[in-house]
Protein backbone atom coordinates (compact mmCIF):
# COMPACT_ATOMS: atom_id res chain seq x y z
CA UNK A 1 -18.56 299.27 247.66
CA UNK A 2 -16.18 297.17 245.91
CA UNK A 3 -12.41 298.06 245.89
CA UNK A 4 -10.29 297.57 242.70
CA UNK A 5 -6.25 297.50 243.23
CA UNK A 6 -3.93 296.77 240.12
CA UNK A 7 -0.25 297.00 239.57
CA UNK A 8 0.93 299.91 236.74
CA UNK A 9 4.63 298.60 235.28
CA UNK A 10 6.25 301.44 234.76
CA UNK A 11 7.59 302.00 231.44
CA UNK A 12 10.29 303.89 229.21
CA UNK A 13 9.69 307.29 227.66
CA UNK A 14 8.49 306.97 223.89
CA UNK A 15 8.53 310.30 222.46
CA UNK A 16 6.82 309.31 219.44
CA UNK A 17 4.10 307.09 218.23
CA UNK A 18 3.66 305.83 214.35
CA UNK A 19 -0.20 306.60 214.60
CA UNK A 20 -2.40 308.49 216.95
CA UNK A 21 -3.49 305.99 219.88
CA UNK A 22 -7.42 305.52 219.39
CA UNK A 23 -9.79 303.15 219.91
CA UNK A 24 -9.44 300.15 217.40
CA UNK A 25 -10.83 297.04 216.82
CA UNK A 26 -7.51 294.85 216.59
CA UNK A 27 -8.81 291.37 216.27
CA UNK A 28 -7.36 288.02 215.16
CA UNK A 29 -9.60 285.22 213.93
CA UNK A 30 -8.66 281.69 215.89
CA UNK A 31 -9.88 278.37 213.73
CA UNK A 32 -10.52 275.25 215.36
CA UNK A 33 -11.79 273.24 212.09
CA UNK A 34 -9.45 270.67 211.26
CA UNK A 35 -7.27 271.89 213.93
CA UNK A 36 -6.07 274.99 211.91
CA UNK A 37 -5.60 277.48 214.49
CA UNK A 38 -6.21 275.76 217.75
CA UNK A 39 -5.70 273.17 219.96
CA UNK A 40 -2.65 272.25 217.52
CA UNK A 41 -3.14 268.51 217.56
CA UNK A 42 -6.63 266.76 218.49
CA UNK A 43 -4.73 264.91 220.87
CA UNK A 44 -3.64 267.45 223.33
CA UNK A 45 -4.22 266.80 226.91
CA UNK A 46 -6.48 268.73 229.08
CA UNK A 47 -3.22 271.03 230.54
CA UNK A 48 -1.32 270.52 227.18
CA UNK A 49 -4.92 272.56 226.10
CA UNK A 50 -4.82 275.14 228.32
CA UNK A 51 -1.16 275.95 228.47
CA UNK A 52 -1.27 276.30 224.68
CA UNK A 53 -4.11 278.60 224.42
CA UNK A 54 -2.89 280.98 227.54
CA UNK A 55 0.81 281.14 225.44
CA UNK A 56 -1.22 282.33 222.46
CA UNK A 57 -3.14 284.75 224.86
CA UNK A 58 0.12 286.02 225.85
CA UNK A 59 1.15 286.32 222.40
CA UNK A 60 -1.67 288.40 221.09
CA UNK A 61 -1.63 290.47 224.24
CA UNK A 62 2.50 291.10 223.57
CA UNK A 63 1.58 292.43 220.22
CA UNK A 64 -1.36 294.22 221.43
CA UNK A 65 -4.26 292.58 219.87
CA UNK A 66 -7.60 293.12 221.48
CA UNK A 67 -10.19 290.99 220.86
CA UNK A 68 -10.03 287.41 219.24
CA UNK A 69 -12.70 285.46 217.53
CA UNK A 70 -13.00 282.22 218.66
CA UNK A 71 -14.63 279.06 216.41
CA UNK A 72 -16.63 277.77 219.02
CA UNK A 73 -19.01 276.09 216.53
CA UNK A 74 -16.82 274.55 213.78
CA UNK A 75 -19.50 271.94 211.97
CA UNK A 76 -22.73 271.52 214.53
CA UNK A 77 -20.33 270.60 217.44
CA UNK A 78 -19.29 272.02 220.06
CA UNK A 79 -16.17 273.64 222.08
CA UNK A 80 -17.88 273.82 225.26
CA UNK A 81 -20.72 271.67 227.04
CA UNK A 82 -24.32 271.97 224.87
CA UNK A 83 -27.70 270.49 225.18
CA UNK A 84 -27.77 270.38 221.21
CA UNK A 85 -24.31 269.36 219.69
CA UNK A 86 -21.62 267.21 220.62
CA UNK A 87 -18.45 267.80 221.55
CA UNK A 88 -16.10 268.31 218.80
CA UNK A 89 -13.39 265.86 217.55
CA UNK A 90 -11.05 268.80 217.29
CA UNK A 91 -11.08 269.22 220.87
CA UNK A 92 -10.81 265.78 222.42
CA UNK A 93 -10.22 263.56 219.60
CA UNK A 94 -13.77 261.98 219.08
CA UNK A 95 -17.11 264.06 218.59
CA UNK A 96 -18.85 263.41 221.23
CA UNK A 97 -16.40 262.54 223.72
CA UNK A 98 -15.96 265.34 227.05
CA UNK A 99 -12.78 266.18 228.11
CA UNK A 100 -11.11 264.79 230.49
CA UNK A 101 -10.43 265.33 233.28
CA UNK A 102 -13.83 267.94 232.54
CA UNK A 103 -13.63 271.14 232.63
CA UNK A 104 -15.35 273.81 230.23
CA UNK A 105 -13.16 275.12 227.21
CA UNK A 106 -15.06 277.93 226.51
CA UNK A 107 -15.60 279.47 229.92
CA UNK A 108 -12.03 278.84 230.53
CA UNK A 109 -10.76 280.87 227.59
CA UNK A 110 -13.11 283.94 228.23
CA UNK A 111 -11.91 283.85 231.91
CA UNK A 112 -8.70 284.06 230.67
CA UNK A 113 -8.98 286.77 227.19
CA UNK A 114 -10.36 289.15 229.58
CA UNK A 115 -8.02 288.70 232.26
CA UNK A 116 -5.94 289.79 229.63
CA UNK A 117 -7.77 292.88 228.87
CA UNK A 118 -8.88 291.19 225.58
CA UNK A 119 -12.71 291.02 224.08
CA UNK A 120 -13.61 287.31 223.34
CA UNK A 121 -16.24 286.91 220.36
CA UNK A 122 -17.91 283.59 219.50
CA UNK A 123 -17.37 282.63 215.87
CA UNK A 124 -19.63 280.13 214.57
CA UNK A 125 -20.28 278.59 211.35
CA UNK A 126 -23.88 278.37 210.77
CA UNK A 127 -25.20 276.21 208.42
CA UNK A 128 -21.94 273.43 208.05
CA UNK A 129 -22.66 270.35 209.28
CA UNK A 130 -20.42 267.52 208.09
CA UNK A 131 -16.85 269.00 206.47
CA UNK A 132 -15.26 266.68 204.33
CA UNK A 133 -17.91 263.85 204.95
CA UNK A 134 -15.14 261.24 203.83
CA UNK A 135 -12.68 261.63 206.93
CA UNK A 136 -15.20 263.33 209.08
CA UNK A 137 -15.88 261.37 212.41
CA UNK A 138 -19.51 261.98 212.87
CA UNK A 139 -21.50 260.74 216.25
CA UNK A 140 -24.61 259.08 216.32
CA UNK A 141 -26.57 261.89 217.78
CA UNK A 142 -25.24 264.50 216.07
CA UNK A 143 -28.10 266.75 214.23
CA UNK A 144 -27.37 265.48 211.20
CA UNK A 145 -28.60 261.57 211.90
CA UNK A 146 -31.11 262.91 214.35
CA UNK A 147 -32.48 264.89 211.42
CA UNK A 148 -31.00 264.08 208.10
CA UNK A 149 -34.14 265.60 206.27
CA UNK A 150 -32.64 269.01 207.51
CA UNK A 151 -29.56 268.66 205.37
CA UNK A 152 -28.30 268.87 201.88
CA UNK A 153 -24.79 267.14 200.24
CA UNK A 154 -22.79 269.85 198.63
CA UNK A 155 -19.03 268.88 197.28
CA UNK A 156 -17.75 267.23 200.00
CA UNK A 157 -19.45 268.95 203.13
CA UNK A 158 -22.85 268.41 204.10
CA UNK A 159 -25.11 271.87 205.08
CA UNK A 160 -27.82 272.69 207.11
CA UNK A 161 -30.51 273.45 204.57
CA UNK A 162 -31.57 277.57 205.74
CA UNK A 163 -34.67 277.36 203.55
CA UNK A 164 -36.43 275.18 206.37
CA UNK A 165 -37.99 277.65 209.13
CA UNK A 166 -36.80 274.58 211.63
CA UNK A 167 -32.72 274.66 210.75
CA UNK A 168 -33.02 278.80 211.25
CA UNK A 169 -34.48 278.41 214.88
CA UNK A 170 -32.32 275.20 215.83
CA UNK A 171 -29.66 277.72 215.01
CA UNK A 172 -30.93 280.98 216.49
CA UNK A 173 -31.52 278.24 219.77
CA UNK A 174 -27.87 277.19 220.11
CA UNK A 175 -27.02 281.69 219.99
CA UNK A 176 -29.20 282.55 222.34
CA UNK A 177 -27.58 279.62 224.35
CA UNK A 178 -24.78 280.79 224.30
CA UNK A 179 -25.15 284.12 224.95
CA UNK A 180 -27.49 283.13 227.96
CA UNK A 181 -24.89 281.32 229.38
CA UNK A 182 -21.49 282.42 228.43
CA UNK A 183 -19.68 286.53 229.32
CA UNK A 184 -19.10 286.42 225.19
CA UNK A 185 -18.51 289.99 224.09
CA UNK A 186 -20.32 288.83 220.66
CA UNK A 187 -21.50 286.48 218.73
CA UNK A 188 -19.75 286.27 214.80
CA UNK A 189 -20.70 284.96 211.52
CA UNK A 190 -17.64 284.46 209.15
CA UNK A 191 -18.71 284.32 205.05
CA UNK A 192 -20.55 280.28 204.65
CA UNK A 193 -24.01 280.77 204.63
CA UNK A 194 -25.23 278.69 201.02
CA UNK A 195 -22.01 276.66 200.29
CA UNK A 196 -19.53 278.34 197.81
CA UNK A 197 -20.08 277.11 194.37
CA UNK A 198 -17.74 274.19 193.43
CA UNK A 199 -17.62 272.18 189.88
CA UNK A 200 -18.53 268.75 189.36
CA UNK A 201 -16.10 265.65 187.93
CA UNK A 202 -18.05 266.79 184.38
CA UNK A 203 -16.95 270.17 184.99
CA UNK A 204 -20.44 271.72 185.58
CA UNK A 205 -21.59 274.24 188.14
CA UNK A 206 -22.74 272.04 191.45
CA UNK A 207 -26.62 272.39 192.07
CA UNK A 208 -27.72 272.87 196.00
CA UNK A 209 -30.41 270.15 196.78
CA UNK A 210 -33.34 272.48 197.72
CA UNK A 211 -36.02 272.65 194.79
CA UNK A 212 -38.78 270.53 197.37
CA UNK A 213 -38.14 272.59 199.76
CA UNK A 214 -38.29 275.82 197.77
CA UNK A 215 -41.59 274.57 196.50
CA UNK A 216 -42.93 273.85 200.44
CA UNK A 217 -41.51 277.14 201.87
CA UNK A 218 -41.23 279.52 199.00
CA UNK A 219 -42.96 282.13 200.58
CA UNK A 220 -44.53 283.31 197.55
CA UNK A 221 -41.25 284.05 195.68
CA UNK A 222 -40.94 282.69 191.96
CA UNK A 223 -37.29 282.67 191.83
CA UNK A 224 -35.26 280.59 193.70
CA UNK A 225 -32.04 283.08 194.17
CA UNK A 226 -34.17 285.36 195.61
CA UNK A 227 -36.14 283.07 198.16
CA UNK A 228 -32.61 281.70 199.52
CA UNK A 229 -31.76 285.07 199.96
CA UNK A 230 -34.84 285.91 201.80
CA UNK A 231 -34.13 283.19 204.04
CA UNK A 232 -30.68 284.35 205.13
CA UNK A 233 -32.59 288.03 205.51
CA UNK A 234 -35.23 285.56 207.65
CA UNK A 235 -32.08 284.51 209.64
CA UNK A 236 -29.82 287.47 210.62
CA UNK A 237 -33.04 289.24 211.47
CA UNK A 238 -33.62 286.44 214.10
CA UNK A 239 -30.24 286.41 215.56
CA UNK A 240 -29.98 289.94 215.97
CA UNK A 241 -33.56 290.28 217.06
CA UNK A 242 -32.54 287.24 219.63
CA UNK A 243 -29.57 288.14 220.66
CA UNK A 244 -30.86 292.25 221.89
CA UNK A 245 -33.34 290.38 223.97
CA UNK A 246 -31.34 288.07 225.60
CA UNK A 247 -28.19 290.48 226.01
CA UNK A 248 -28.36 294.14 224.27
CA UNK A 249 -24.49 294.69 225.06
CA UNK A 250 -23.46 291.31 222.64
CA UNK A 251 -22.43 292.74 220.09
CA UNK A 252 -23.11 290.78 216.41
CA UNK A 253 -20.92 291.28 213.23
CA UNK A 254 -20.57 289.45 209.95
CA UNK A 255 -17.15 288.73 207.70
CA UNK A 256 -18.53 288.12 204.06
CA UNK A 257 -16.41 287.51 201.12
CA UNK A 258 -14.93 290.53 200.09
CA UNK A 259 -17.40 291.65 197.26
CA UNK A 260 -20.72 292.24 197.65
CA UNK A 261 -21.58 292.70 194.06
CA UNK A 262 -19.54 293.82 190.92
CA UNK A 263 -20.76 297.02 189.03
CA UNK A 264 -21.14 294.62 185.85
CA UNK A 265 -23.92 293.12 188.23
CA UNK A 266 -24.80 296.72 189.64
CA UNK A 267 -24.34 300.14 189.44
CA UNK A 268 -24.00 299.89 193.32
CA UNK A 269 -21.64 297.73 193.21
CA UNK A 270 -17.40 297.72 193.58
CA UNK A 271 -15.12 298.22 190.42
CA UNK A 272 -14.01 294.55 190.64
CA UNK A 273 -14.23 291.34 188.38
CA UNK A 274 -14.97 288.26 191.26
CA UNK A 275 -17.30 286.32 193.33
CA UNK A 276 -20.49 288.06 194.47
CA UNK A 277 -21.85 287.17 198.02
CA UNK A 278 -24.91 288.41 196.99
CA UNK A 279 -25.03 286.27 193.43
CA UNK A 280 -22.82 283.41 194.55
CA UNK A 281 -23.83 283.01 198.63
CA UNK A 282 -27.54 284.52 198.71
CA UNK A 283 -26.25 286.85 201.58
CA UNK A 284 -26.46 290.87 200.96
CA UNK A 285 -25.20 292.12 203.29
CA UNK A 286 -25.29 295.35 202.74
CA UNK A 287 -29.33 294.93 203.79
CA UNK A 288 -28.29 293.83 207.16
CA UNK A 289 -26.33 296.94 207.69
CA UNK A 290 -29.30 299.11 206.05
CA UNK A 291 -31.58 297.29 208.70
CA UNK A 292 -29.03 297.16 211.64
CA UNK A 293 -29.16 294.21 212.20
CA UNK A 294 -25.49 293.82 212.91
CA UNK A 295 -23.32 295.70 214.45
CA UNK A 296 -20.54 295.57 212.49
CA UNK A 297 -18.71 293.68 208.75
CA UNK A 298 -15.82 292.34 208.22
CA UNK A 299 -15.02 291.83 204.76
CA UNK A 300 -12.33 289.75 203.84
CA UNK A 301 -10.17 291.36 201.57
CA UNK A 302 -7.81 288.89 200.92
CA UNK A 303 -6.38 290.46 197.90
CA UNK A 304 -3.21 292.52 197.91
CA UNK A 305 -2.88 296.37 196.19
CA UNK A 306 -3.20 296.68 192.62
CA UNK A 307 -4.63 293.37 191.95
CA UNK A 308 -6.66 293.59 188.58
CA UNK A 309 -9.43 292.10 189.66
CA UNK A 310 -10.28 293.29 193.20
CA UNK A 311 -7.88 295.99 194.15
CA UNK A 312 -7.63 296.12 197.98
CA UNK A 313 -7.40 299.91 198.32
CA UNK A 314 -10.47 299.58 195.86
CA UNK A 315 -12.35 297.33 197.75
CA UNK A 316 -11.40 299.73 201.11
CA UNK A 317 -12.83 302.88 199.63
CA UNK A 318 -15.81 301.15 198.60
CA UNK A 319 -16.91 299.18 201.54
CA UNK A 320 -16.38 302.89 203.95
CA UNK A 321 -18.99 304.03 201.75
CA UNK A 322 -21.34 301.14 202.50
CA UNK A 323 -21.63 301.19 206.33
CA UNK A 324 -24.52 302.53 207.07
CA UNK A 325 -23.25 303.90 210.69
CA UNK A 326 -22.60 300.67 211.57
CA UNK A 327 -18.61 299.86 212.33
CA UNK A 328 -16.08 298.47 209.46
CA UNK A 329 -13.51 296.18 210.58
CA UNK A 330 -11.08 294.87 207.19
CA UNK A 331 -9.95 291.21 207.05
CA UNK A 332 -6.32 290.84 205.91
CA UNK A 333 -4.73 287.52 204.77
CA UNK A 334 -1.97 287.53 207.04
CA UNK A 335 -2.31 283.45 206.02
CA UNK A 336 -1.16 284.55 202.15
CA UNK A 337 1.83 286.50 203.20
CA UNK A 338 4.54 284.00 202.50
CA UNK A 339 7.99 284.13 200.84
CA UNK A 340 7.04 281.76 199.07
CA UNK A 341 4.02 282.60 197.47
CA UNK A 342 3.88 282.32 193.92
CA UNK A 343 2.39 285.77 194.23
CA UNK A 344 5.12 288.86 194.37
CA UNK A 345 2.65 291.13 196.11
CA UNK A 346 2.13 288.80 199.00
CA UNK A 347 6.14 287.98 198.81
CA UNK A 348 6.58 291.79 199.73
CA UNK A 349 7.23 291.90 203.91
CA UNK A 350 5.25 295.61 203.28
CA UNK A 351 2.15 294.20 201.79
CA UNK A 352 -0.03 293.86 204.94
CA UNK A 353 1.56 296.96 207.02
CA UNK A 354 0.66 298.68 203.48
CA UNK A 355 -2.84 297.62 203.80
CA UNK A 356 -2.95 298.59 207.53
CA UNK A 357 -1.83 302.13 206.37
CA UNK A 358 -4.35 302.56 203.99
CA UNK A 359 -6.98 301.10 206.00
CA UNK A 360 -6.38 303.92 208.78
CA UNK A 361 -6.42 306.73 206.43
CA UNK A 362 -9.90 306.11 205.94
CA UNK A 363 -12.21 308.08 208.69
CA UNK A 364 -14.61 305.00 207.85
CA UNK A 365 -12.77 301.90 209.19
CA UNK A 366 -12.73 301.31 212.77
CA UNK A 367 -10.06 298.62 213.19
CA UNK A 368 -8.76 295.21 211.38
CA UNK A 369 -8.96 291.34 211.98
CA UNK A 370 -6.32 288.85 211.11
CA UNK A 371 -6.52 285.52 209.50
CA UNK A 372 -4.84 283.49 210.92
CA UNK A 373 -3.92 283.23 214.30
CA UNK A 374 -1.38 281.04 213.33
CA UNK A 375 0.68 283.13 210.80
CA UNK A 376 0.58 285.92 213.05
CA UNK A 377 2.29 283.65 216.23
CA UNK A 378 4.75 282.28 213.46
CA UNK A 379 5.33 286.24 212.82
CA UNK A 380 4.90 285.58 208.74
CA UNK A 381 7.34 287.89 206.93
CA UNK A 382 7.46 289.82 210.60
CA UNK A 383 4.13 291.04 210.99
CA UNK A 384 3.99 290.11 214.31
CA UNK A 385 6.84 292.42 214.94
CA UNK A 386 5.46 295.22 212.75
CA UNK A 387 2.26 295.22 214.61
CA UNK A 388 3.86 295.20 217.85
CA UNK A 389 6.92 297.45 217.45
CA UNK A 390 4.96 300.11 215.00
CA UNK A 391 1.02 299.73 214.43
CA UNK A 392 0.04 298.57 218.03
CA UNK A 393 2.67 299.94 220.03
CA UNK A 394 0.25 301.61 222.11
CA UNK A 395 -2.42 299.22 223.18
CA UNK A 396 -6.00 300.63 223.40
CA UNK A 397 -9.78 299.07 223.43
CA UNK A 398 -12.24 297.87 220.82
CA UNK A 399 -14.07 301.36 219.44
CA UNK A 400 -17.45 302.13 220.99
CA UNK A 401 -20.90 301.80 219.83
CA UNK A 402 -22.91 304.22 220.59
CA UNK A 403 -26.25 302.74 219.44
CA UNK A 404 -26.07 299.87 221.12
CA UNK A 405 -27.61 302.38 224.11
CA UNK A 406 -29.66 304.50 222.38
CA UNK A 407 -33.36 303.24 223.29
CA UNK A 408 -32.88 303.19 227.27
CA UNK A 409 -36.09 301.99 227.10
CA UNK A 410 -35.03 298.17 226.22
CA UNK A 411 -32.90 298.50 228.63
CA UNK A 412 -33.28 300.49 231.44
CA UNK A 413 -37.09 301.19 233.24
CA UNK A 414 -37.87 303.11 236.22
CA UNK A 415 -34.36 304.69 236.34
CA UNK A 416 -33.67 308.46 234.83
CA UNK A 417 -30.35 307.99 232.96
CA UNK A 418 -28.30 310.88 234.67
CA UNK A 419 -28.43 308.19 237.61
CA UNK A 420 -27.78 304.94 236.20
CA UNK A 421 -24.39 307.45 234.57
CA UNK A 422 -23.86 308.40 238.41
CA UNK A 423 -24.47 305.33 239.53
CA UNK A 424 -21.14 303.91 238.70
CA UNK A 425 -18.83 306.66 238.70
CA UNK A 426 -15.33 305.60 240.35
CA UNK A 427 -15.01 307.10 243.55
CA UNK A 428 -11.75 307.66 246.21
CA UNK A 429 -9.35 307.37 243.34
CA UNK A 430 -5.73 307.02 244.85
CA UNK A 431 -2.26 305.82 244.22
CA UNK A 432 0.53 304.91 246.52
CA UNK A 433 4.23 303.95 245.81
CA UNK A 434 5.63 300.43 246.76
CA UNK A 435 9.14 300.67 245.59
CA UNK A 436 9.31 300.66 241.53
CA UNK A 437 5.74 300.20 240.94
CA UNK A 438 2.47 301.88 241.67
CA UNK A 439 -0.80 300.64 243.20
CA UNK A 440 -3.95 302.73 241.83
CA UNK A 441 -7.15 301.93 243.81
CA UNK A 442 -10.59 303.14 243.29
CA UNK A 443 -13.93 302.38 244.44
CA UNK A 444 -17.35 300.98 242.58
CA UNK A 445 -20.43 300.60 243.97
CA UNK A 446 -22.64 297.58 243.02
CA UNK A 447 -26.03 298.52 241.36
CA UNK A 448 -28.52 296.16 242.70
CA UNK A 449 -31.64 297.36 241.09
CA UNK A 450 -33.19 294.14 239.01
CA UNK A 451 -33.62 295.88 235.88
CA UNK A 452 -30.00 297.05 235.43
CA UNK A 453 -27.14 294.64 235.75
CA UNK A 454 -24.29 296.44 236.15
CA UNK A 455 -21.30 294.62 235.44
CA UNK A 456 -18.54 296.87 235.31
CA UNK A 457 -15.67 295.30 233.16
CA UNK A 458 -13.37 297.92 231.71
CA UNK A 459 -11.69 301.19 232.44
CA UNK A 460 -10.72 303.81 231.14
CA UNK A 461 -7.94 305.79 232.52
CA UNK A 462 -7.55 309.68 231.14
CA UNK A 463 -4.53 311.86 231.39
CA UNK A 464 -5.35 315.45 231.24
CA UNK A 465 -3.51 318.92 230.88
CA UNK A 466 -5.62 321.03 233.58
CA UNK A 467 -8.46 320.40 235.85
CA UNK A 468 -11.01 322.76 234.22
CA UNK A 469 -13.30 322.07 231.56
CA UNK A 470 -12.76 318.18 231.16
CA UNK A 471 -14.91 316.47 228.28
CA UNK A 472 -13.78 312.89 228.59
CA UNK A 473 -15.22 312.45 225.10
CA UNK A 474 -12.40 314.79 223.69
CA UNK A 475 -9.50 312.72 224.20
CA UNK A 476 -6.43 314.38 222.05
CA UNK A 477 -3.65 312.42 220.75
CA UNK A 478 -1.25 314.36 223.46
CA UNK A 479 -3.39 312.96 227.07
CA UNK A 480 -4.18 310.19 225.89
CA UNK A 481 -2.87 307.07 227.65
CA UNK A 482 -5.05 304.66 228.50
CA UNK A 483 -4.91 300.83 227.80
CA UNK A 484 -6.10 298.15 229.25
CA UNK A 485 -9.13 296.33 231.23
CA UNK A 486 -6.78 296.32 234.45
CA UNK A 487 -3.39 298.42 233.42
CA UNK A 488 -2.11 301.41 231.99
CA UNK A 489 1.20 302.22 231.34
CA UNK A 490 2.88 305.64 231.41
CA UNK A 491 5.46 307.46 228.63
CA UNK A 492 5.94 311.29 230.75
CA UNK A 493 7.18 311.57 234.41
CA UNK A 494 3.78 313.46 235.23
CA UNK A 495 0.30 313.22 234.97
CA UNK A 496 -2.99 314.56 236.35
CA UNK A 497 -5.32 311.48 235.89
CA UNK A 498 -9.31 310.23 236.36
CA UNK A 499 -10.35 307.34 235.41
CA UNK A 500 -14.29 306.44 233.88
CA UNK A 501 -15.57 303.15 234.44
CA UNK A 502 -18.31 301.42 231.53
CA UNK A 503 -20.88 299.03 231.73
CA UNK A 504 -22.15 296.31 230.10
CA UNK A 505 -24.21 298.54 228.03
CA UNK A 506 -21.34 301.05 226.53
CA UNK A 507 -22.64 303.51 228.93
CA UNK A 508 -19.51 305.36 230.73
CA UNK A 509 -19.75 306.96 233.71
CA UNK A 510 -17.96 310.55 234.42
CA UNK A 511 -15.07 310.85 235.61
CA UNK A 512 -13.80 310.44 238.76
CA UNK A 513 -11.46 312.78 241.59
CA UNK A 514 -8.39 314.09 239.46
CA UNK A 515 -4.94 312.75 241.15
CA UNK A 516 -1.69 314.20 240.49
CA UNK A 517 1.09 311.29 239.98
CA UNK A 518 4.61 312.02 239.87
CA UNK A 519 7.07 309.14 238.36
């Protein structure tokens, strides 16, 4: 049996809350190309590293954000140690070139997001290679001299050409590497699949480089739109497919560009005038979610309410529709809320609480991610404060999903799944005073059976009214008052508490003994 002790800080009575505390996704999205988000300079020492990314932790955690999304992957390098890509320049300096004194940058900042409580997701850019080839520093056995007939020149990046069946599997490789060897909670594409279209010198529309291979691997399709499409079908089937074998409880989500398609383009489509992902990046997304392939989108809607051409609320309404059970998470441009922006809507301090607001009223949308991590630690227009002091006041976890257990099949064998549920229900839960805090202790026993690997790595903690009838799936807005991975904190003077414990797999046990704690 393993026993769990943790400290509860005891904390002042809030008789009111400005929404009802649910599970949320409350992400932030953490850039590491060109040094946007993270480390701050290229030049940071090893400590000067660390000590910078546990005050962000600390940050996000103050404000009560849940789960970041890391760029592990920025341009075919790497932020932690890989057989396939070399370091990155934005880490040390020089691609290529380890840290030193060594140590592993990604399995230090999981270690220390979910000390935190927090969900860690690795964000990686897919198919860029080379950004800004002009000022890029670009070692010798990076991917793209090792196999420059993988790659097309587009603007001033250079991309990973997904219309060779090669590039997809190198890329599906370095996942499932990851996800092997890393406690990621998921794996996340942001909107770059085909480069965005750019204009030439002569003012004309770009071309992308891939008519030989379109006529090598063109699968039988006569267009080429649709065959680059096809491919990125080709690829998130992969991943996902990849991914469920390696791990099923990874979860994997996409952020497009905020339009799938206008209803000029099709009737299906959002009451908006702007670029298609579907026309303009060969992604649809909205197949991938039809499939279920991924677990979740993020669209980016980085416009503010009542713009003419893609009206946030709009753009909201439209995307809750478009789910297909899978979870909606809306991307707000925290980075154009300025006041300076030449824009008045993003000038307006209300603008992204505004969004937020609207965002929640909709049954469909399970949360919100933040770009980027750097406006929200500089608190732009005080939305740091807002999301602390009003939106996130009460801190809770990222929002189930329930499907990602449905076939126990793929994941359990040989064990009836009334006991793998008993199997890890918390036991000899206790509390005992030491001064002004509280120690709560509980016990877990360790499944050893080889085909499930129990790693039990959240809590839940429920506060109820009465001991009879208790459905710990019909948590009320008045008991509710749980929190964190390791930590709950209290707003009455007495409760009657259990606490659940969940696995790896979003399975949750029952509930434990009730206690009765007095403050």
């Amino acid at each position: 049996m393993k026993k769990i002790l943790f400290l509860i800080l005891i904390a002042i009575n809030i008789s009111s809350f400005s929404q009802e505390a649910k599970k949320e996704m409350r992400g932030v999205w953490v850039a590491t190309v060109k040094n946007i988000d993270f480390p701050s300079n290229k030049l940071l020492s090893v400590e000067q590293q660390k000590q910078e990314f546990i005050d962000m932790l600390n940050k996000f955690q103050e404000i009560g954000i849940n789960a970041i999304f890391f760029q592990v992957r920025p341009a075919a390098d790497a932020f932690f140690p890989s057989e396939f890509e070399p370091w990155s320049e934005w880490l040390t300096g020089k691609q290529s070139k380890a840290p030193e004194p060594y140590y592993d940058p990604l399995k230090f900042m999981i270690e220390e997001t979910h000390k935190r409580g927090m969900e860690f997701h690795a964000w990686i850019n897919p198919f860029r290679a080379v950004a800004t080839i002009e000022f890029a520093d670009v070692a010798d056995n990076h991917i793209s001299n090792r196999k420059p007939e993988w790659f097309f020149t587009y603007y001033i990046n250079k991309y990973f050409n997904p219309g060779i069946p090669e590039v997809r599997t190198y890329v599906k490789n370095i996942v499932v590497d990851i996800v092997k060897r890393y406690d990621i909670d998921g794996i996340h594409f942001d909107d770059y699949f085909y480069p965005y279209p750019k204009r030439g010198e002569n003012g004309k529309m770009l071309e992308i480089d891939d008519a030989n291979e379109f006529l090598v691997y063109n699968e039988g399709f006569s267009n080429i739109a649709d065959w680059r499409r096809n491919n990125m079908n080709l690829f998130i089937e992969e991943i996902s497919k990849a991914i469920k074998e390696t791990k099923p409880e990874v979860v994997f989500g996409v952020a497009p560009s905020g339009i799938w398609k206008n209803k000029s383009q099709d009737p299906e489509g959002s009451n908006t005038r702007g670029l298609s992902h579907y026309y303009a990046l060969y992604s649809d997304v909205l197949f991938w979610l039809k499939k279920g392939w991924i677990d979740y989108v993020a669209p980016q809607l980085y416009w503010p309410v009542g713009n003419k051409y893609a009206d946030y609320e709009t753009l909201v309404k439209w995307w809750s529709e478009h789910t297909y059970g899978r979870h909606l998470y809306i991307g707000h441009a925290v980075y154009n809320a300025k006041s300076d922006s030449e824009n008045a809507s993003w000038r307006n301090p209300n603008e992204i609480p505004n969004q937020i607001k609207i965002a929640r009223a909709n049954p469909n949308v399970q949360g919100d991610m933040f770009y980027k991590a750097k406006d929200i630690i500089n608190n732009n227009l005080g939305i740091a404060d807002k999301l602390k002091n009003n939106f996130y006041r009460t801190h809770v976890s990222t929002p189930d999903m329930p499907w990602l257990a449905e076939d126990d099949t793929t994941i359990v064998t040989n064990v009836d799944k009334e006991d793998e549920v008993n199997s890890f229900i918390p036991k000899n839960f206790n509390y005992v005073k030491l001064g002004n805090k509280i120690v709560i202790s509980w016990e877990v026993a360790e499944t050893e059976n080889m085909n499930l690997e129990f790693k039990v790595y959240k809590y839940r903690n429920y506060d109820f009214k009465n001991t009879d009838n208790i459905d710990v799936l019909k948590i009320t807005k008045e008991n509710f008052i749980v929190i964190k991975r390791n930590r709950f904190k209290l707003f009455k003077k007495e409760y009657k508490i259990a606490v659940t414990s969940i696995n790896k797999n979003k399975i949750e046990s029952k509930e434990s003994n009730i206690i009765k704690l007095k403050l």
